[in-house]
Protein backbone atom coordinates (compact mmCIF):
# COMPACT_ATOMS: atom_id res chain seq x y z
CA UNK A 1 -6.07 -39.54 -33.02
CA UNK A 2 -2.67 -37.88 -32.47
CA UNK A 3 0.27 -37.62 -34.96
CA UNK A 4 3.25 -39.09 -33.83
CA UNK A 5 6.55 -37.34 -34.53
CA UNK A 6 9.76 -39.73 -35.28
CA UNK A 7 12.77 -39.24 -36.53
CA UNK A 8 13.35 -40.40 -40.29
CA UNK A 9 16.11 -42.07 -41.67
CA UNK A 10 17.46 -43.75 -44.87
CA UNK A 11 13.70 -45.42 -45.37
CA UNK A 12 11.89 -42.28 -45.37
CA UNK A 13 13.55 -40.83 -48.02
CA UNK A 14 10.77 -41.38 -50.67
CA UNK A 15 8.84 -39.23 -48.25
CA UNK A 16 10.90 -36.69 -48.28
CA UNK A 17 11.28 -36.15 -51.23
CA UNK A 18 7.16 -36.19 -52.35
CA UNK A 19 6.85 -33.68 -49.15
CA UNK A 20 9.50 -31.85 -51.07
CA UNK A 21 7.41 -32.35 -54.42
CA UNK A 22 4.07 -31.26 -52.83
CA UNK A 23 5.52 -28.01 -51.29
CA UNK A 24 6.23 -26.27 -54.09
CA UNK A 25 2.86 -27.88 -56.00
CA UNK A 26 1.79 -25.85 -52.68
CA UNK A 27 3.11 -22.72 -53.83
CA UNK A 28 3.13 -22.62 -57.27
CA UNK A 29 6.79 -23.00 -57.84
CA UNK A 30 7.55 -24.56 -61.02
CA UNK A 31 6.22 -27.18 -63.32
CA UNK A 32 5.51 -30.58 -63.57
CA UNK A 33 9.17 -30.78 -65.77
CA UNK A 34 10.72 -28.65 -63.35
CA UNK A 35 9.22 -30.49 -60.33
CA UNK A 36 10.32 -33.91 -61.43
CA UNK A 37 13.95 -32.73 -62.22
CA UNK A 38 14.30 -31.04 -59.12
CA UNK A 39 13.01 -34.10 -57.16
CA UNK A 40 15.45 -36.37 -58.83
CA UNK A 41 18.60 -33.89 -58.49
CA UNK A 42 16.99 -33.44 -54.26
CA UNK A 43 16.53 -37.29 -53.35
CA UNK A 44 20.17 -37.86 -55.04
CA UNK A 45 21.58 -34.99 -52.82
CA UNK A 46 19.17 -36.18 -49.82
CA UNK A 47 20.67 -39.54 -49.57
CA UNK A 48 24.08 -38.79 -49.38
CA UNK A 49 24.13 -36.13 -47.01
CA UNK A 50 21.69 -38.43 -45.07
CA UNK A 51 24.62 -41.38 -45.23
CA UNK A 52 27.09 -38.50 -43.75
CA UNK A 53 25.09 -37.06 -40.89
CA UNK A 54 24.52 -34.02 -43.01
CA UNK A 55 20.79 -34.23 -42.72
CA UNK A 56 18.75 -34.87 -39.93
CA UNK A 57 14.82 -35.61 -40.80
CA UNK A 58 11.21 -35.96 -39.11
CA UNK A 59 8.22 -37.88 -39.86
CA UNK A 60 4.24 -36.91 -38.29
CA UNK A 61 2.67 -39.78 -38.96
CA UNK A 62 -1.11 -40.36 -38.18
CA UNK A 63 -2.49 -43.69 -37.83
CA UNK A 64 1.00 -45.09 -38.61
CA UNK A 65 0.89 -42.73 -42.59
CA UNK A 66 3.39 -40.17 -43.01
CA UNK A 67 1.39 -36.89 -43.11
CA UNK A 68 4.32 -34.43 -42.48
CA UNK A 69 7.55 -33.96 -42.46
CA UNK A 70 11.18 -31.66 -42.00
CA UNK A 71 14.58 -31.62 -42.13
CA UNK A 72 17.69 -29.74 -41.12
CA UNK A 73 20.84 -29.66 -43.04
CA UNK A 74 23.75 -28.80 -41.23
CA UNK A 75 25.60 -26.82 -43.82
CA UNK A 76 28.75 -24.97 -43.76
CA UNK A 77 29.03 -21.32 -44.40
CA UNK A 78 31.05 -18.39 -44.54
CA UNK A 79 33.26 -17.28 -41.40
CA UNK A 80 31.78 -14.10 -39.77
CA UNK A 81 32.55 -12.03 -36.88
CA UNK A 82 29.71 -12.62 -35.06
CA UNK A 83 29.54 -16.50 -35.09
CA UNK A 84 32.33 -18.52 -33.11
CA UNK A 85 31.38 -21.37 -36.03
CA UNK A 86 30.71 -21.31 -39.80
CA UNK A 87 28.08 -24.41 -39.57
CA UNK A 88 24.91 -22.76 -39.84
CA UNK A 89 21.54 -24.64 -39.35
CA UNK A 90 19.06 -25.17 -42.72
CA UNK A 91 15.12 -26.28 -42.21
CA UNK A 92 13.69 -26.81 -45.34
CA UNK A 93 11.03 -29.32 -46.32
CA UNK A 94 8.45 -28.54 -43.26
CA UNK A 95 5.72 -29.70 -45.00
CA UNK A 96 2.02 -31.25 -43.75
CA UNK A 97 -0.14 -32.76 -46.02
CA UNK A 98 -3.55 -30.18 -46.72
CA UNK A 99 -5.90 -32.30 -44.63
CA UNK A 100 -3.74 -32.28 -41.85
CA UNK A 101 -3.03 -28.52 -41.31
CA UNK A 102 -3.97 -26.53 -38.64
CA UNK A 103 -3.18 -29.14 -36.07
CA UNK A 104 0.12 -27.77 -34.97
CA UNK A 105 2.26 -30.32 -37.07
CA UNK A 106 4.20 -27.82 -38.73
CA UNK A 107 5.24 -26.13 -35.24
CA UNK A 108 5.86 -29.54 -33.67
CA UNK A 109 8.22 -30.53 -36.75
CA UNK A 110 9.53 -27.16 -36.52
CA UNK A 111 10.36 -26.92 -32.63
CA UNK A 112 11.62 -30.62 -32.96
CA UNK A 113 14.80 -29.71 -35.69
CA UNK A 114 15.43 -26.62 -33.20
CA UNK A 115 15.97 -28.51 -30.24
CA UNK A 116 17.93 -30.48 -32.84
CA UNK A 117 20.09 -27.44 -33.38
CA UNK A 118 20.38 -26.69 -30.19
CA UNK A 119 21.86 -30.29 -29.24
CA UNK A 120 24.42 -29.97 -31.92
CA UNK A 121 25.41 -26.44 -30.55
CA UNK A 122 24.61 -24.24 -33.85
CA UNK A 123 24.57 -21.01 -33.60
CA UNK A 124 22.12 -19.91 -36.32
CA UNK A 125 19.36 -21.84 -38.12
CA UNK A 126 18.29 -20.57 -41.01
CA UNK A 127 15.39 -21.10 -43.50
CA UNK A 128 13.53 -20.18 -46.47
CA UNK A 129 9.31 -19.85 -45.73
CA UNK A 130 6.71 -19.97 -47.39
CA UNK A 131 4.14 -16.93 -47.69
CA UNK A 132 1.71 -19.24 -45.58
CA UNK A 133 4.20 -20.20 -43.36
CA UNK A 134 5.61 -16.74 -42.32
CA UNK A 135 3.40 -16.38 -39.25
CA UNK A 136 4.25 -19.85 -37.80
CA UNK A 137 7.82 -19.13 -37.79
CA UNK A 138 7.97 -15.57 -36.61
CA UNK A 139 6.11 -16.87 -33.71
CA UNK A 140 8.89 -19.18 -33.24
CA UNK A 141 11.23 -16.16 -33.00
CA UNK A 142 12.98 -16.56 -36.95
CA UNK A 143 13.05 -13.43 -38.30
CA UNK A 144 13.37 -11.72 -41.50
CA UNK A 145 16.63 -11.03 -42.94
CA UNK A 146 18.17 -8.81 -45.84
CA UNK A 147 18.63 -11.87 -48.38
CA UNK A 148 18.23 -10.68 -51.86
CA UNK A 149 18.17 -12.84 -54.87
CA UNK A 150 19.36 -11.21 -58.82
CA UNK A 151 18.11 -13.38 -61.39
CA UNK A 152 21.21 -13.56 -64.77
CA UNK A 153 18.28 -15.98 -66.16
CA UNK A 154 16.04 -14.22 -68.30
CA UNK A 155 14.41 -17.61 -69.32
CA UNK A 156 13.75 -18.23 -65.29
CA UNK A 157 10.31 -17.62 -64.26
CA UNK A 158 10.38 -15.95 -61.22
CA UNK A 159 8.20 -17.17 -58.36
CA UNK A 160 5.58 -14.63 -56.94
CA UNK A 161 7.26 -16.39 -53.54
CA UNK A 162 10.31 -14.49 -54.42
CA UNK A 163 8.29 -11.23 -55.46
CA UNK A 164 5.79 -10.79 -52.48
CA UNK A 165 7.89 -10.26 -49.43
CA UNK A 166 7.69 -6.57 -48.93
């Protein structure tokens, strides 16, 4: 049987947010107190900028069960030379459950908030992968950038995500 890729709205935003939940479970970010604060500061977030048009979503779903998801944020950013616009494109969330991998859901999610992109005329779409996901989107033609991250916390635990990238 074939997933079936939909866009979400308002009624998927439970989804979302476990996807959300799951993906860093995934990767090791953060604990169960940190998990459950972040989800309720995310769905909060998610629904309004859902309600504006801020947030556009996707649902795989496999014999009519979510199994995957994405989203892209349209999110405003600093003017630069080298953009005509300062709305930049987000993905986050591409997420497909475990037993579902490896069956191109990711890509299809992926390639489906592009053309998304592309229909609302952004200029840039930006994202943050995972270690596991790295491949996938290179393929896709996203590449690496000089973002750096300085930690004023010393009581924040810093991911091995944010260690491992060179």
């Amino acid at each position: 049987m074939e997933a079936i890729l939909r866009s979400s709205g308002p009624q998927d935003l439970e989804t979302h947010v476990a996807h959300r939940a799951a993906m860093f479970r995934d990767m090791d970010m953060g604990d169960e107190e940190g998990i459950r604060r972040m989800a309720g500061a995310f769905r909060e977030r998610l629904r309004t900028w859902m309600a504006l048009g801020e947030a556009h979503g996707w649902i795989a779903e496999l014999g009519g069960r979510p199994v995957g998801g994405a989203l892209l944020f349209l999110k405003e950013s600093l003017p630069v030379p080298h953009l005509p616009v300062n709305v930049r494109g987000y993905l986050a969330n591409v997420y497909v459950e475990p037993p579902c991998r490896g069956q191109g859901l990711a890509r299809r999610l992926a390639e489906a908030a592009i053309a998304c992109s592309r229909e609302h005329g952004l200029p840039v779409l930006e994202l943050h992968a995972s270690l596991a996901s790295e491949p996938l989107f290179q393929s896709l033609g996203f590449m690496p950038t000089s973002e750096y991250r300085l930690v004023l916390d010393p009581g924040v635990a810093v991911p091995r995500q944010w260690r491992d990238r060179r």
